[in-house]
PDB file of N, CA and C in Angstrom:
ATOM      1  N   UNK A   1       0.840  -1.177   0.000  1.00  0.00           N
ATOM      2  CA  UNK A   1       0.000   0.000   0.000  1.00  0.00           C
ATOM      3  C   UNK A   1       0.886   1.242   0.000  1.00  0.00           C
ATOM      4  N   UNK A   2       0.273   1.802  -0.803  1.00  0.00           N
ATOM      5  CA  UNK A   2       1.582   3.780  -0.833  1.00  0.00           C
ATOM      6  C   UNK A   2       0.920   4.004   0.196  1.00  0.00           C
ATOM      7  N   UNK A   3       2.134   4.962   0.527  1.00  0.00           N
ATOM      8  CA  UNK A   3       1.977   5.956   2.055  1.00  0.00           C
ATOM      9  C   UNK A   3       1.820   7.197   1.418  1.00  0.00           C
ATOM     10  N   UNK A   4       0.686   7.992   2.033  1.00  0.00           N
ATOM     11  CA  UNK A   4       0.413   9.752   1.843  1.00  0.00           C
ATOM     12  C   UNK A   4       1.850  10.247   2.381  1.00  0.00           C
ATOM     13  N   UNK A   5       2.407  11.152   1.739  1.00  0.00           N
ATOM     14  CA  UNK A   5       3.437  12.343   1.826  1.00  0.00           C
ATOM     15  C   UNK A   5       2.879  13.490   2.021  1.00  0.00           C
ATOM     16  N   UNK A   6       3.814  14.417   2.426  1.00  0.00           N
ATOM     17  CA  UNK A   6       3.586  16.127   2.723  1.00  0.00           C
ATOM     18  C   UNK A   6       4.491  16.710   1.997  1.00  0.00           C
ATOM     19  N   UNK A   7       3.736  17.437   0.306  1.00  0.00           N
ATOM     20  CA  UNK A   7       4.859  17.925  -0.228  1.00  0.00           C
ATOM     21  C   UNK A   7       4.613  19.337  -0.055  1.00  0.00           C
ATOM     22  N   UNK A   8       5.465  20.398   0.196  1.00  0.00           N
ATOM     23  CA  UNK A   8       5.794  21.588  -0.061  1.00  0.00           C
ATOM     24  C   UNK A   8       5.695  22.152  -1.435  1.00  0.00           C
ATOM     25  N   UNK A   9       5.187  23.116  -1.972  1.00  0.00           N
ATOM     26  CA  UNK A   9       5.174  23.601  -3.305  1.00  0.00           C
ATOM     27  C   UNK A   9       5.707  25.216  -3.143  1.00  0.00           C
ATOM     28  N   UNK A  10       5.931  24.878  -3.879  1.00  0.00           N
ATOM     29  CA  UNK A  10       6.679  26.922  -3.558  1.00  0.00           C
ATOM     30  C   UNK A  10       6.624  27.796  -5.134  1.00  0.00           C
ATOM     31  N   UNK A  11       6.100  28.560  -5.763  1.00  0.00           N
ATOM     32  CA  UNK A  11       6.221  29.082  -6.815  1.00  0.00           C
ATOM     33  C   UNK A  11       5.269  30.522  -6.967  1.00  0.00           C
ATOM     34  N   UNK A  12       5.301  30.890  -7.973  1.00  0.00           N
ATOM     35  CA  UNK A  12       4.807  32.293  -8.610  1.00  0.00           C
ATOM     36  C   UNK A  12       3.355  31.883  -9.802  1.00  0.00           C
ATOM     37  N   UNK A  13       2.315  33.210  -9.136  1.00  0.00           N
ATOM     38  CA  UNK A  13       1.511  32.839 -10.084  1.00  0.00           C
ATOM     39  C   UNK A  13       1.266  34.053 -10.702  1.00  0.00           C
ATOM     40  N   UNK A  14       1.048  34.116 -12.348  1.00  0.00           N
ATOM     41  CA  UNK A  14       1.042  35.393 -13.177  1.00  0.00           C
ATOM     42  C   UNK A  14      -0.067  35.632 -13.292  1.00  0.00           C
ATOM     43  N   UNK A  15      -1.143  37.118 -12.571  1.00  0.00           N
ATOM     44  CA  UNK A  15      -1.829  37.166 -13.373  1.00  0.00           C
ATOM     45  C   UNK A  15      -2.046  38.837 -12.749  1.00  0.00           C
ATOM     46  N   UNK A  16      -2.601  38.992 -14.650  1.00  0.00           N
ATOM     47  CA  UNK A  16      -2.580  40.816 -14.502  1.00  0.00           C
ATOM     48  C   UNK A  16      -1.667  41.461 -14.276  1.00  0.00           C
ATOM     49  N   UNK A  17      -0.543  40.767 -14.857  1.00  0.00           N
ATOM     50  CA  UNK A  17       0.810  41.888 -14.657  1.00  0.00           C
ATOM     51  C   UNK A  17       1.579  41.332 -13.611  1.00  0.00           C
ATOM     52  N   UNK A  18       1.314  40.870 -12.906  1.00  0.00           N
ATOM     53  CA  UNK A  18       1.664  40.333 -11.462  1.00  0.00           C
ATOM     54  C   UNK A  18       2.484  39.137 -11.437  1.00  0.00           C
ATOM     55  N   UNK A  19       3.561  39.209 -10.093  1.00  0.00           N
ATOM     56  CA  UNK A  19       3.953  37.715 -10.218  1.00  0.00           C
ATOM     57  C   UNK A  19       3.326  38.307  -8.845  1.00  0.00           C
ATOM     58  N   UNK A  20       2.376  36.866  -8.203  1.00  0.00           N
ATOM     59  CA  UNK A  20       2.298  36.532  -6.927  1.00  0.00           C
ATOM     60  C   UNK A  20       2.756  35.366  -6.448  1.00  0.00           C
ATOM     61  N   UNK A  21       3.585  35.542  -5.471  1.00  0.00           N
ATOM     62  CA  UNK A  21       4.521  34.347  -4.834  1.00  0.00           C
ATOM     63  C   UNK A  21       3.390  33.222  -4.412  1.00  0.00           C
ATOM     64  N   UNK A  22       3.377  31.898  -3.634  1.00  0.00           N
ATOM     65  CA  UNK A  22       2.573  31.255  -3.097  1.00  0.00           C
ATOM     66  C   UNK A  22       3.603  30.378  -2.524  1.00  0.00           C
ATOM     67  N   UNK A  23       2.531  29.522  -1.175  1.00  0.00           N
ATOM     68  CA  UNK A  23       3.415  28.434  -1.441  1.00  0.00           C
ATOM     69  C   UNK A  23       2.076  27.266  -0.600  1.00  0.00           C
ATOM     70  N   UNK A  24       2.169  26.483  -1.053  1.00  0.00           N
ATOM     71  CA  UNK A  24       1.200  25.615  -0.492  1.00  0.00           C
ATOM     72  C   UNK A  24       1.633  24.050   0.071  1.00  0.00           C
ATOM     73  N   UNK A  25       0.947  23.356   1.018  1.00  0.00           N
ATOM     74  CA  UNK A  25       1.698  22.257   1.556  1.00  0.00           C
ATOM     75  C   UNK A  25      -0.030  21.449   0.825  1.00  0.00           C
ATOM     76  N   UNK A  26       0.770  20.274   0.211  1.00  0.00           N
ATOM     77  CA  UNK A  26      -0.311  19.021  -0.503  1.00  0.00           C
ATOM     78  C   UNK A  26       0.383  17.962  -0.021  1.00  0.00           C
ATOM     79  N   UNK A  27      -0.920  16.996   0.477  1.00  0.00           N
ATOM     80  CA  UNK A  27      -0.773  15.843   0.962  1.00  0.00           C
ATOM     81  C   UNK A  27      -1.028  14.655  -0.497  1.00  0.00           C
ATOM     82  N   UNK A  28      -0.093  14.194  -0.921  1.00  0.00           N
ATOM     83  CA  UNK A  28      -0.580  13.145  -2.150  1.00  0.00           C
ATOM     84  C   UNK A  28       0.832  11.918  -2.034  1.00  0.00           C
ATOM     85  N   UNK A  29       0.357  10.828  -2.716  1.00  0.00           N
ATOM     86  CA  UNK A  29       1.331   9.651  -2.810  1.00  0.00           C
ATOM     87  C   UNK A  29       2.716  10.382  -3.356  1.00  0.00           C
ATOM     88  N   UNK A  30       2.428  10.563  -4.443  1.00  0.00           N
ATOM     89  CA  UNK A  30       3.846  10.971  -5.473  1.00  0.00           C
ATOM     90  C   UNK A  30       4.011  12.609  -5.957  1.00  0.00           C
ATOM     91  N   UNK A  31       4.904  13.100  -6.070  1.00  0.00           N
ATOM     92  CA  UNK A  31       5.425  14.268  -6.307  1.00  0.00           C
ATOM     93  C   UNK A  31       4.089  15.123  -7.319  1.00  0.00           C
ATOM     94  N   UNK A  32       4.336  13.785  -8.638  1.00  0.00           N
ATOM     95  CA  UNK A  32       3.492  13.977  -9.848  1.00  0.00           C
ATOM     96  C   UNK A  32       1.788  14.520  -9.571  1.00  0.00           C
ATOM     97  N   UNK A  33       1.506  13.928  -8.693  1.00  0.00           N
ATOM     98  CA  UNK A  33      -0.051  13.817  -8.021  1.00  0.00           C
ATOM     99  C   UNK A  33      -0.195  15.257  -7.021  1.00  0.00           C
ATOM    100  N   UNK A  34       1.318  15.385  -6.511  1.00  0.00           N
ATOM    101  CA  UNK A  34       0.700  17.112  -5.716  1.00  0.00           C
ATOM    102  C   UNK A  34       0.876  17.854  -6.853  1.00  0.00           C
ATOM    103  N   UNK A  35       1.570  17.932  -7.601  1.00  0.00           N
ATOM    104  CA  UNK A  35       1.701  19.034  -8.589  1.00  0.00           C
ATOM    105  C   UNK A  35       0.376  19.217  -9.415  1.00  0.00           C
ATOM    106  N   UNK A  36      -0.265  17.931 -10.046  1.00  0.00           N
ATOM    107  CA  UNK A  36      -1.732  17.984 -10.785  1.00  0.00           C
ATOM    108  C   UNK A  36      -2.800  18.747  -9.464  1.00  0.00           C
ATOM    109  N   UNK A  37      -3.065  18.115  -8.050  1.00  0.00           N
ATOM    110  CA  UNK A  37      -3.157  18.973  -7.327  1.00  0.00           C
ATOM    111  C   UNK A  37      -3.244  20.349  -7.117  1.00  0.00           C
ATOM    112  N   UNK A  38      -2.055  21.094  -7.043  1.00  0.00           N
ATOM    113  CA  UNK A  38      -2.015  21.888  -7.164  1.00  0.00           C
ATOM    114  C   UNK A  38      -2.617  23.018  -8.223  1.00  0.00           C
ATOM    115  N   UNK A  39      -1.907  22.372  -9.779  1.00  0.00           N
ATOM    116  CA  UNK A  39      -2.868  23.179 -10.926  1.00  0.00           C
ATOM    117  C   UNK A  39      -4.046  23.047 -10.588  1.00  0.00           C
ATOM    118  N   UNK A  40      -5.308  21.920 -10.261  1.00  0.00           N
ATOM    119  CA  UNK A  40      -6.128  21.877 -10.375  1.00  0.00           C
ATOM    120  C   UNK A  40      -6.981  22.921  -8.998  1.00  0.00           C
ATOM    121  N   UNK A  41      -6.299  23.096  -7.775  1.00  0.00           N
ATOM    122  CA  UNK A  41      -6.714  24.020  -6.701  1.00  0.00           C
ATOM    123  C   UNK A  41      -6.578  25.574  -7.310  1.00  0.00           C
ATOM    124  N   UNK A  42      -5.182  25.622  -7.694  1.00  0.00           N
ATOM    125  CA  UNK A  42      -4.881  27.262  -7.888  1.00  0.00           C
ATOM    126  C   UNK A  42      -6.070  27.189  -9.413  1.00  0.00           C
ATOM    127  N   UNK A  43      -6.228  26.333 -10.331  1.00  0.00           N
ATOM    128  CA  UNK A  43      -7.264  26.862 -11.629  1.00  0.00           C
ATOM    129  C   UNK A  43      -8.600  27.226 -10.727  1.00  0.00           C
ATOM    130  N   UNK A  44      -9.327  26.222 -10.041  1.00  0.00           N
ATOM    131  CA  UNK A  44     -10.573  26.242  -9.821  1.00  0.00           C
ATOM    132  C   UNK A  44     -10.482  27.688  -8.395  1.00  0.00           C
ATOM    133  N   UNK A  45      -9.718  27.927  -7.873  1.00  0.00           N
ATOM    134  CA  UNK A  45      -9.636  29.064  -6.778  1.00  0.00           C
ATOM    135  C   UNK A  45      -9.623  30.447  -7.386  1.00  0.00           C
ATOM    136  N   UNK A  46      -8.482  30.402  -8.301  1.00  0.00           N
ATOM    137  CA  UNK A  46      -8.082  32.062  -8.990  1.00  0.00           C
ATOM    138  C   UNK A  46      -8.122  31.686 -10.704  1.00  0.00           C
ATOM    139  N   UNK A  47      -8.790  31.313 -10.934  1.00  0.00           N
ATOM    140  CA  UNK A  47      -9.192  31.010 -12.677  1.00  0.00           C
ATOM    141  C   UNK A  47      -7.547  30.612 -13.376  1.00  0.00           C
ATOM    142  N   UNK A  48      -6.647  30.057 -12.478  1.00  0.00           N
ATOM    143  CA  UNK A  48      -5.091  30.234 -13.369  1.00  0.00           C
ATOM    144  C   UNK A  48      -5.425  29.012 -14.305  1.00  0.00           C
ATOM    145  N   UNK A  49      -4.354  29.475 -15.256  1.00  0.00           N
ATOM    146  CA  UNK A  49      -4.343  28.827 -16.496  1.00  0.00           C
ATOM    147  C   UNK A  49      -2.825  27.500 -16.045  1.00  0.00           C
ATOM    148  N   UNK A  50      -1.732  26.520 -16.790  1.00  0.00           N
ATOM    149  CA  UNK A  50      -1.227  26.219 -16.065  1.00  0.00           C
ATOM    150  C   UNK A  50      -0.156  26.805 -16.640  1.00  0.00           C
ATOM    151  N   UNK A  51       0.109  27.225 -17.596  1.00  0.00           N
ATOM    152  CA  UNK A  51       1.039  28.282 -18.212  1.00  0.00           C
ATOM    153  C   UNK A  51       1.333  29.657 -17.586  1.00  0.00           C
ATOM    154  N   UNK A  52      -0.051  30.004 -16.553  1.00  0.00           N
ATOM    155  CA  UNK A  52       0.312  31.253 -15.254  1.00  0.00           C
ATOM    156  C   UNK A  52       0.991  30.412 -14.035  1.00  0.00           C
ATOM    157  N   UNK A  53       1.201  29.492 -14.042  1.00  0.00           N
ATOM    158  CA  UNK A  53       1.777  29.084 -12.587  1.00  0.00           C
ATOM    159  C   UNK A  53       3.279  28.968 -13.065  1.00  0.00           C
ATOM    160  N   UNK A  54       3.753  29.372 -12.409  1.00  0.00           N
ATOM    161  CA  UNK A  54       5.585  28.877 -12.397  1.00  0.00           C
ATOM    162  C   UNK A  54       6.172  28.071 -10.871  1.00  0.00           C
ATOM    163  N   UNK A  55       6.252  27.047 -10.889  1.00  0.00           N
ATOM    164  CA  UNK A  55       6.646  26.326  -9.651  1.00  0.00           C
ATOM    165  C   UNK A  55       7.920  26.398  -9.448  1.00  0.00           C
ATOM    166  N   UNK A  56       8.444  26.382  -8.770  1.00  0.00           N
ATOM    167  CA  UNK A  56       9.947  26.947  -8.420  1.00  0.00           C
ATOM    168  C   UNK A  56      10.749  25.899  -7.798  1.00  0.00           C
ATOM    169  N   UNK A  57       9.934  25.143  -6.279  1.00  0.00           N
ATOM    170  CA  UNK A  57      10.381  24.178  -5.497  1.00  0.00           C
ATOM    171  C   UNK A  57       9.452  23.210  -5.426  1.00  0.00           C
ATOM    172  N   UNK A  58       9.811  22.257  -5.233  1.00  0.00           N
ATOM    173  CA  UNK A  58       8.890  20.785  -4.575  1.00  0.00           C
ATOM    174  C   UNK A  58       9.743  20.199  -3.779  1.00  0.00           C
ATOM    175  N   UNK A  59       9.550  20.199  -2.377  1.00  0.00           N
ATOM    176  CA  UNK A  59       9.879  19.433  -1.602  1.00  0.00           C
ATOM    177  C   UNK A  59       9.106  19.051  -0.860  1.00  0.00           C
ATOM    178  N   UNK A  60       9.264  17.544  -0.317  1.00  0.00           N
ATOM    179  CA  UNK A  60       8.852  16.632   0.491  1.00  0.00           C
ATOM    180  C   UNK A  60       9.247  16.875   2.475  1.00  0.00           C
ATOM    181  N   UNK A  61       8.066  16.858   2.633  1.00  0.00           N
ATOM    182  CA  UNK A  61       8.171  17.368   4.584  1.00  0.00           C
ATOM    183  C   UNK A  61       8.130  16.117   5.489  1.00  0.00           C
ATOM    184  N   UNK A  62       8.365  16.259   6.178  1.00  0.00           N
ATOM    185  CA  UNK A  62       8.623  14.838   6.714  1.00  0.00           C
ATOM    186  C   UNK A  62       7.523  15.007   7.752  1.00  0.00           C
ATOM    187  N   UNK A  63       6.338  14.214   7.641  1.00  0.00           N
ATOM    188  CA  UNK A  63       4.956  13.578   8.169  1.00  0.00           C
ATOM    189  C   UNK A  63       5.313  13.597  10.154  1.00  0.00           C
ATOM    190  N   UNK A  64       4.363  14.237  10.523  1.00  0.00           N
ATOM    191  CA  UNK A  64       4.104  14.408  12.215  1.00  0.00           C
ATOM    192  C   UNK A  64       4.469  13.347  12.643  1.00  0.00           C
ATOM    193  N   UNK A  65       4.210  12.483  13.960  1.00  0.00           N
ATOM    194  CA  UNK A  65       4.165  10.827  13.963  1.00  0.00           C
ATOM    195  C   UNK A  65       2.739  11.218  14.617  1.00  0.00           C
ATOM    196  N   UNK A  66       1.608  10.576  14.519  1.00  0.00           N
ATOM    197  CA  UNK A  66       0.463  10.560  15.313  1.00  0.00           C
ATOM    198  C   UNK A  66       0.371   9.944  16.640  1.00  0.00           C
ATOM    199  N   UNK A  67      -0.153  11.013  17.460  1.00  0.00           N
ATOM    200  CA  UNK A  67      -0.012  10.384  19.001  1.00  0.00           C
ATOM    201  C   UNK A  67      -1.729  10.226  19.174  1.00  0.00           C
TER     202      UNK A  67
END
């Protein structure tokens, strides 16, 4: 069975002239899966296209332990 990860996303989103920084933490199996994630939150939140997002970092956080 895959284990859920905590990835970090860190990048710039263009719109109206603008770079606005972001950075968001997604919980998904594989790298590939937060990043679709991601486009699909920042499109349906702020109408971005995926050609307005510029991702910068992806890193992986290392999971709480549950008490």
């Amino acid at each position: 069975m895959s284990q859920v990860r905590l990835f970090k996303i860190t990048g710039e989103l263009r719109k109206g002239g603008d770079k606005l920084p972001f950075t968001k933490n997604i919980r998904a199996v594989k790298k590939e899966d937060a990043l679709q994630h991601l486009y699909s939150d920042m499109g349906s939140r702020h109408k971005a296209r995926r050609f307005e997002i510029t991702v910068k970092q992806i890193e992986e956080l290392p999971e709480p332990e549950a008490v």
